[in-house]
N, C-alpha and C. Protein backbone atom coordinates (compact mmCIF):
# COMPACT_ATOMS: atom_id res chain seq x y z
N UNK A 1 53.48 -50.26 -55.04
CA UNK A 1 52.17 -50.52 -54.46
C UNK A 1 51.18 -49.48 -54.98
N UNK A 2 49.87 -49.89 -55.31
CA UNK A 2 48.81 -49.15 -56.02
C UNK A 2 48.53 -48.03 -54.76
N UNK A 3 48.33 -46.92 -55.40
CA UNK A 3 47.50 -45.74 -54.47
C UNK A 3 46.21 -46.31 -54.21
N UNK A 4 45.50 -45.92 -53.11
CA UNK A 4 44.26 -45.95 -52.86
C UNK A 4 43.33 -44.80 -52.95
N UNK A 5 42.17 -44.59 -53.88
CA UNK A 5 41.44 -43.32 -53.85
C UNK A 5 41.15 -42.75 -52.54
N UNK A 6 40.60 -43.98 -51.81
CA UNK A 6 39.68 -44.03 -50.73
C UNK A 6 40.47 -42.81 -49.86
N UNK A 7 40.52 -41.83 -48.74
CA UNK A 7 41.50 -41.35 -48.03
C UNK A 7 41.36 -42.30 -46.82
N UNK A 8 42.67 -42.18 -45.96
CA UNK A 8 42.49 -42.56 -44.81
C UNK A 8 41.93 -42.29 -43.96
N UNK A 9 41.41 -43.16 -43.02
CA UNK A 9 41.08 -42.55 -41.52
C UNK A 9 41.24 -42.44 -40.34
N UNK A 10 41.53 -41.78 -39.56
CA UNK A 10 42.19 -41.07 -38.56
C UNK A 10 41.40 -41.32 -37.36
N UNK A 11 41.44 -42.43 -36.69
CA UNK A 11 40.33 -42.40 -35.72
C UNK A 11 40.52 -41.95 -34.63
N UNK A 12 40.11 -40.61 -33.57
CA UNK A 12 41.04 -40.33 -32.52
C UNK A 12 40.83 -42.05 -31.51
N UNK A 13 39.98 -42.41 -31.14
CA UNK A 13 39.73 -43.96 -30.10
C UNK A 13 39.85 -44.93 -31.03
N UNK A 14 41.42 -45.42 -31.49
CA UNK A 14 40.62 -47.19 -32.12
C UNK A 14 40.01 -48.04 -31.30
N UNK A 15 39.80 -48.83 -31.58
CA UNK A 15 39.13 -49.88 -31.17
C UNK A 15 40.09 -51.22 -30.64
N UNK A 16 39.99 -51.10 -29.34
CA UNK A 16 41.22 -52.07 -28.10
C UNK A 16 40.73 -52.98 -28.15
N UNK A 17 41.47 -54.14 -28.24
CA UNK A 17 41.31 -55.51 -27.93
C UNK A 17 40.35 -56.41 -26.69
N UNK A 18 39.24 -56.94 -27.90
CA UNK A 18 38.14 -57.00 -27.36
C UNK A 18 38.25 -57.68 -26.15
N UNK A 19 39.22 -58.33 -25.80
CA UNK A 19 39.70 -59.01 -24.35
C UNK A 19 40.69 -58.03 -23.39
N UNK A 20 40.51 -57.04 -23.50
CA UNK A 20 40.74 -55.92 -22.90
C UNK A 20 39.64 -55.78 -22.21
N UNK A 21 40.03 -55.23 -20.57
CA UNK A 21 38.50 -54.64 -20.54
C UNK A 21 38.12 -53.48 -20.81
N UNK A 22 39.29 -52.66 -21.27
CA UNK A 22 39.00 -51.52 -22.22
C UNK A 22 37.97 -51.36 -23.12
N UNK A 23 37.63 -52.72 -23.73
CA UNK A 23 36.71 -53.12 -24.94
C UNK A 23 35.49 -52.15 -24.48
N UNK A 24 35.24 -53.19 -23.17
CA UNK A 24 33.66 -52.30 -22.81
C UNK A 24 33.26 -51.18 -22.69
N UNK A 25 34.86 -49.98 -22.04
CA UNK A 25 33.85 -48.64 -22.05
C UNK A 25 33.83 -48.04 -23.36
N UNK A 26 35.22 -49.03 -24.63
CA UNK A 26 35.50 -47.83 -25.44
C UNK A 26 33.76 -48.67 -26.15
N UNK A 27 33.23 -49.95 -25.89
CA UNK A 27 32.09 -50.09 -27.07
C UNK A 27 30.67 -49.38 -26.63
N UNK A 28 31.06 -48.82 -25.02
CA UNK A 28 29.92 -48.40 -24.18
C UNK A 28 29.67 -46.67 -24.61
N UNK A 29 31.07 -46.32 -25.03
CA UNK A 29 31.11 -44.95 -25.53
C UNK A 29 30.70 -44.63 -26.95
N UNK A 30 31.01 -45.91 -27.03
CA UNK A 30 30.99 -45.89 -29.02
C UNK A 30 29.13 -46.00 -29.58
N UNK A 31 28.77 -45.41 -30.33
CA UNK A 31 27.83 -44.88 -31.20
C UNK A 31 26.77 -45.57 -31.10
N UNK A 32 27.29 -46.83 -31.70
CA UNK A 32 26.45 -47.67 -32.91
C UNK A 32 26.79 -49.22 -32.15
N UNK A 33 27.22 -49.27 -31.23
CA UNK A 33 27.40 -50.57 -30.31
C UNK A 33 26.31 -50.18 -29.38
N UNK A 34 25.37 -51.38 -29.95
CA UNK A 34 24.30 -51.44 -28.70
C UNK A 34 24.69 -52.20 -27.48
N UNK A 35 23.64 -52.35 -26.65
CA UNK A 35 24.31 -52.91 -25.09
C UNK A 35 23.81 -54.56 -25.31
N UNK A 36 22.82 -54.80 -26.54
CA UNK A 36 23.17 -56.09 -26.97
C UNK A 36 23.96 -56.55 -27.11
N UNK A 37 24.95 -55.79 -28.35
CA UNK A 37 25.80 -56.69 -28.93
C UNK A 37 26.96 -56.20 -27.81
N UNK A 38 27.16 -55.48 -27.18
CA UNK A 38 28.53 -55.75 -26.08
C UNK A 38 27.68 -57.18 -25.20
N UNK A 39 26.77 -57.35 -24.60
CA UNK A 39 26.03 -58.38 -24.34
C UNK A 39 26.59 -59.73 -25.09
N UNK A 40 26.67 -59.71 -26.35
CA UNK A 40 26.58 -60.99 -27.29
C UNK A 40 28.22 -61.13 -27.37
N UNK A 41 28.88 -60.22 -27.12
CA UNK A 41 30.26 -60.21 -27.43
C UNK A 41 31.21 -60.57 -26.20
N UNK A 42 31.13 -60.02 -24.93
CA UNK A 42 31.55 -60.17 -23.73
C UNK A 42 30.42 -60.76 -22.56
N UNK A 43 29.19 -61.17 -22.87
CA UNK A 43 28.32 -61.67 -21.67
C UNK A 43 27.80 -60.93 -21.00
N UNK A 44 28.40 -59.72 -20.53
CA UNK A 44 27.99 -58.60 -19.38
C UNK A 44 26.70 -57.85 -20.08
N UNK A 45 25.97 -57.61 -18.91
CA UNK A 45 24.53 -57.04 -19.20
C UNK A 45 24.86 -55.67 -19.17
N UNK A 46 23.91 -55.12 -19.22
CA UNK A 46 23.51 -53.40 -19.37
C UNK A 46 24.12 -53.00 -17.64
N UNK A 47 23.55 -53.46 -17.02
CA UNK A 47 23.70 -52.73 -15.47
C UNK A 47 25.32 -53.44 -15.08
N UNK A 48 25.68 -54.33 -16.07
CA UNK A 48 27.13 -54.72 -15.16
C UNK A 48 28.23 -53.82 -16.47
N UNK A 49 27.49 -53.53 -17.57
CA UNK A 49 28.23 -52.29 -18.17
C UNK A 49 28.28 -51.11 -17.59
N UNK A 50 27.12 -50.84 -16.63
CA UNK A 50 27.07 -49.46 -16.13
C UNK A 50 27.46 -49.25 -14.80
N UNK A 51 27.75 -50.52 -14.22
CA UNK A 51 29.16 -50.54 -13.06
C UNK A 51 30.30 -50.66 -13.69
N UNK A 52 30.92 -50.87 -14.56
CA UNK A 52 31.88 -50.87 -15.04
C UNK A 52 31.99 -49.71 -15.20
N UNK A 53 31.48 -48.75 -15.98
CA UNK A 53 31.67 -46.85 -16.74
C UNK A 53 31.76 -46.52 -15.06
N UNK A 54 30.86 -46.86 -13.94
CA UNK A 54 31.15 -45.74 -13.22
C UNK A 54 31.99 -46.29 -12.06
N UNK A 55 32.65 -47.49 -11.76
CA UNK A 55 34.24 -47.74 -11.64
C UNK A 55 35.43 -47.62 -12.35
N UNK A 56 34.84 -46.96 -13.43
CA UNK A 56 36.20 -46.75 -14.57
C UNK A 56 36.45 -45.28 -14.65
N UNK A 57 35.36 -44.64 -14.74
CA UNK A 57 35.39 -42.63 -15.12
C UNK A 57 35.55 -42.28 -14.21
N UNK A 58 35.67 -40.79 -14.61
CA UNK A 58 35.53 -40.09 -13.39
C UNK A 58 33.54 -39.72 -13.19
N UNK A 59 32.95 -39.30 -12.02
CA UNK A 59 32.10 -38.86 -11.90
C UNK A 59 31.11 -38.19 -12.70
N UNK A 60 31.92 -36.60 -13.06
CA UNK A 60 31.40 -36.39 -14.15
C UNK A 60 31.38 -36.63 -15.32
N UNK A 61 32.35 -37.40 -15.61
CA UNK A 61 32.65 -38.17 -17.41
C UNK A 61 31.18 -39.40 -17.32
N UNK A 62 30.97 -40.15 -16.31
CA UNK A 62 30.01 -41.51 -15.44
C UNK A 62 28.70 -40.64 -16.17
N UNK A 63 28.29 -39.75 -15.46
CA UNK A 63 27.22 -38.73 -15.21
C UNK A 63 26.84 -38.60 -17.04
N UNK A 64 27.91 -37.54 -17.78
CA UNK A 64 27.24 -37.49 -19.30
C UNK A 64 27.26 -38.83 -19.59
N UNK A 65 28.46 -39.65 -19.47
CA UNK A 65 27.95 -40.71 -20.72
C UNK A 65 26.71 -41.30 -20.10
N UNK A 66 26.02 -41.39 -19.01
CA UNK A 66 24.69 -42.01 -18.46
C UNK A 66 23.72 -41.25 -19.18
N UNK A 67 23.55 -39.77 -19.23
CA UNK A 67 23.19 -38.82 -19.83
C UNK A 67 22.38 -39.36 -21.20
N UNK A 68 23.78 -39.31 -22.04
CA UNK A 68 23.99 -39.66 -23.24
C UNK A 68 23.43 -41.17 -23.70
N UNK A 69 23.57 -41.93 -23.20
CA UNK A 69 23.16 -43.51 -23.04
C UNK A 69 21.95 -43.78 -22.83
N UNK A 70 21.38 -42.83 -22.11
CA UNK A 70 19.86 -43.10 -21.54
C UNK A 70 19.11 -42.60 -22.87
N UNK A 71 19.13 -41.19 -23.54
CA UNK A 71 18.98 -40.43 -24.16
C UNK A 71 18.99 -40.80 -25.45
N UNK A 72 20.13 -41.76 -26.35
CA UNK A 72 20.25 -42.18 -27.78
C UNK A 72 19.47 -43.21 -27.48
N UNK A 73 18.38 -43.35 -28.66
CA UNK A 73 18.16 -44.83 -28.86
C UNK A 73 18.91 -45.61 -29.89
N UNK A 74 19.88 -45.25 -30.04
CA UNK A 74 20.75 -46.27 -30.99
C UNK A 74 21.42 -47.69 -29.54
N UNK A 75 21.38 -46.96 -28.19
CA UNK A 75 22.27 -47.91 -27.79
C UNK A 75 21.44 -49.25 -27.08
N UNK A 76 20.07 -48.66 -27.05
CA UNK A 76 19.12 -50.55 -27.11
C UNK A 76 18.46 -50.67 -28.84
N UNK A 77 18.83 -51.53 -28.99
CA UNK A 77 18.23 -52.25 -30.34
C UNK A 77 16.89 -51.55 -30.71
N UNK A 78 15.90 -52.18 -29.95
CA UNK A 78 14.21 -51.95 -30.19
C UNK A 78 14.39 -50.88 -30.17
N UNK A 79 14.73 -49.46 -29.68
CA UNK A 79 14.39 -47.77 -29.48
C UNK A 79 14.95 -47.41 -31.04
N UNK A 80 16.16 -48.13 -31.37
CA UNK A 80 16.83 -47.68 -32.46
C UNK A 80 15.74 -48.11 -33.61
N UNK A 81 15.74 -49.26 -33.51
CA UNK A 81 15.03 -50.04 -34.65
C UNK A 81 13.27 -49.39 -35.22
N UNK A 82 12.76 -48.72 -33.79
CA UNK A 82 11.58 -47.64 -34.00
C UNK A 82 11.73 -46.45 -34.30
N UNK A 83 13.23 -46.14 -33.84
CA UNK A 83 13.31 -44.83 -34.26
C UNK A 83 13.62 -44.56 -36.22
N UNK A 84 14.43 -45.68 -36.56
CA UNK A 84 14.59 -45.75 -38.00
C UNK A 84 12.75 -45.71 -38.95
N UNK A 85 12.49 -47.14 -38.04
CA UNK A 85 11.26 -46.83 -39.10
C UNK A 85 10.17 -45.28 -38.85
N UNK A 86 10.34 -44.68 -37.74
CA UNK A 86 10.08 -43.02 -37.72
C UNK A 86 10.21 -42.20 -38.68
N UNK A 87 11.68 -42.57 -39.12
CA UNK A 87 12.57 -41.54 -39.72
C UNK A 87 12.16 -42.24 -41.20
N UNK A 88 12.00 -43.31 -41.21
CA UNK A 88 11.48 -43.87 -42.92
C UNK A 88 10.30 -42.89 -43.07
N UNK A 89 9.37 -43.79 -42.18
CA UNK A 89 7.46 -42.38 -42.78
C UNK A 89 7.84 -41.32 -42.93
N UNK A 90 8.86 -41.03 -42.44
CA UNK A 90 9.13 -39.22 -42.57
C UNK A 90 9.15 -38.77 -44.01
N UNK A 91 10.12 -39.49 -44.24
CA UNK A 91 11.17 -39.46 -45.52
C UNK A 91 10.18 -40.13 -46.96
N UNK A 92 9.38 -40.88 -47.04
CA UNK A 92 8.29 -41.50 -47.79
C UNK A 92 6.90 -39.95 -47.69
N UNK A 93 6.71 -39.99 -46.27
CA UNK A 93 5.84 -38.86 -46.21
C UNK A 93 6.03 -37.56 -47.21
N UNK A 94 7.23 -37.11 -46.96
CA UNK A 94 7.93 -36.20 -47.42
C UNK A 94 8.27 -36.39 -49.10
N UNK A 95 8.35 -37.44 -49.32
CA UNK A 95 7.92 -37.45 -51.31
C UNK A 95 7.10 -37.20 -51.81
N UNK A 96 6.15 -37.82 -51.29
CA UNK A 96 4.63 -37.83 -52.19
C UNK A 96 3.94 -36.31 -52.03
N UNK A 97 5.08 -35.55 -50.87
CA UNK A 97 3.92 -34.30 -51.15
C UNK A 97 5.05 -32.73 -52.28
């Protein structure tokens, strides 16, 4: 069998079976999963994701990831999607001078 250049990767959380209800906190924790697409994927809204995290954690684990969630705009679409084109003018700005 051919080697692969690529290295492997080591993920400490894979990613549980989306009919798990594991799915939701690990996609609620995860980065780059907005609360759309857990929305588009399992049905459940934002506030029935965020009874879920805080019947599932503990208190203070509930507490940062709310923290954290409120705070990234990667995890609603539109905040992310303004924040990129931010970060474009920046980066365009930042050539021409």
């Amino acid at each position: 069998m051919k080697k692969s250049h690529r290295p492997l990767t080591k993920v400490k959380n894979t990613e549980p079976n989306i009919d798990s209800p594991d799915w939701v906190i690990w996609a609620a924790w995860a980065d780059r999963v907005t609360f759309e697409d857990i929305k588009k994927k399992t049905g459940k809204s934002e506030s029935e994701v965020i009874k879920i995290m805080r019947n599932s954690l503990k208190t203070s684990s509930f507490k940062l990831w709310r923290k954290r969630a409120k705070n990234q705009s990667i995890k609603h679409r539109k905040k992310f999607e303004i924040s990129r084109k931010e970060i474009r003018r920046k980066i365009r700005k930042n050539d021409y001078i």
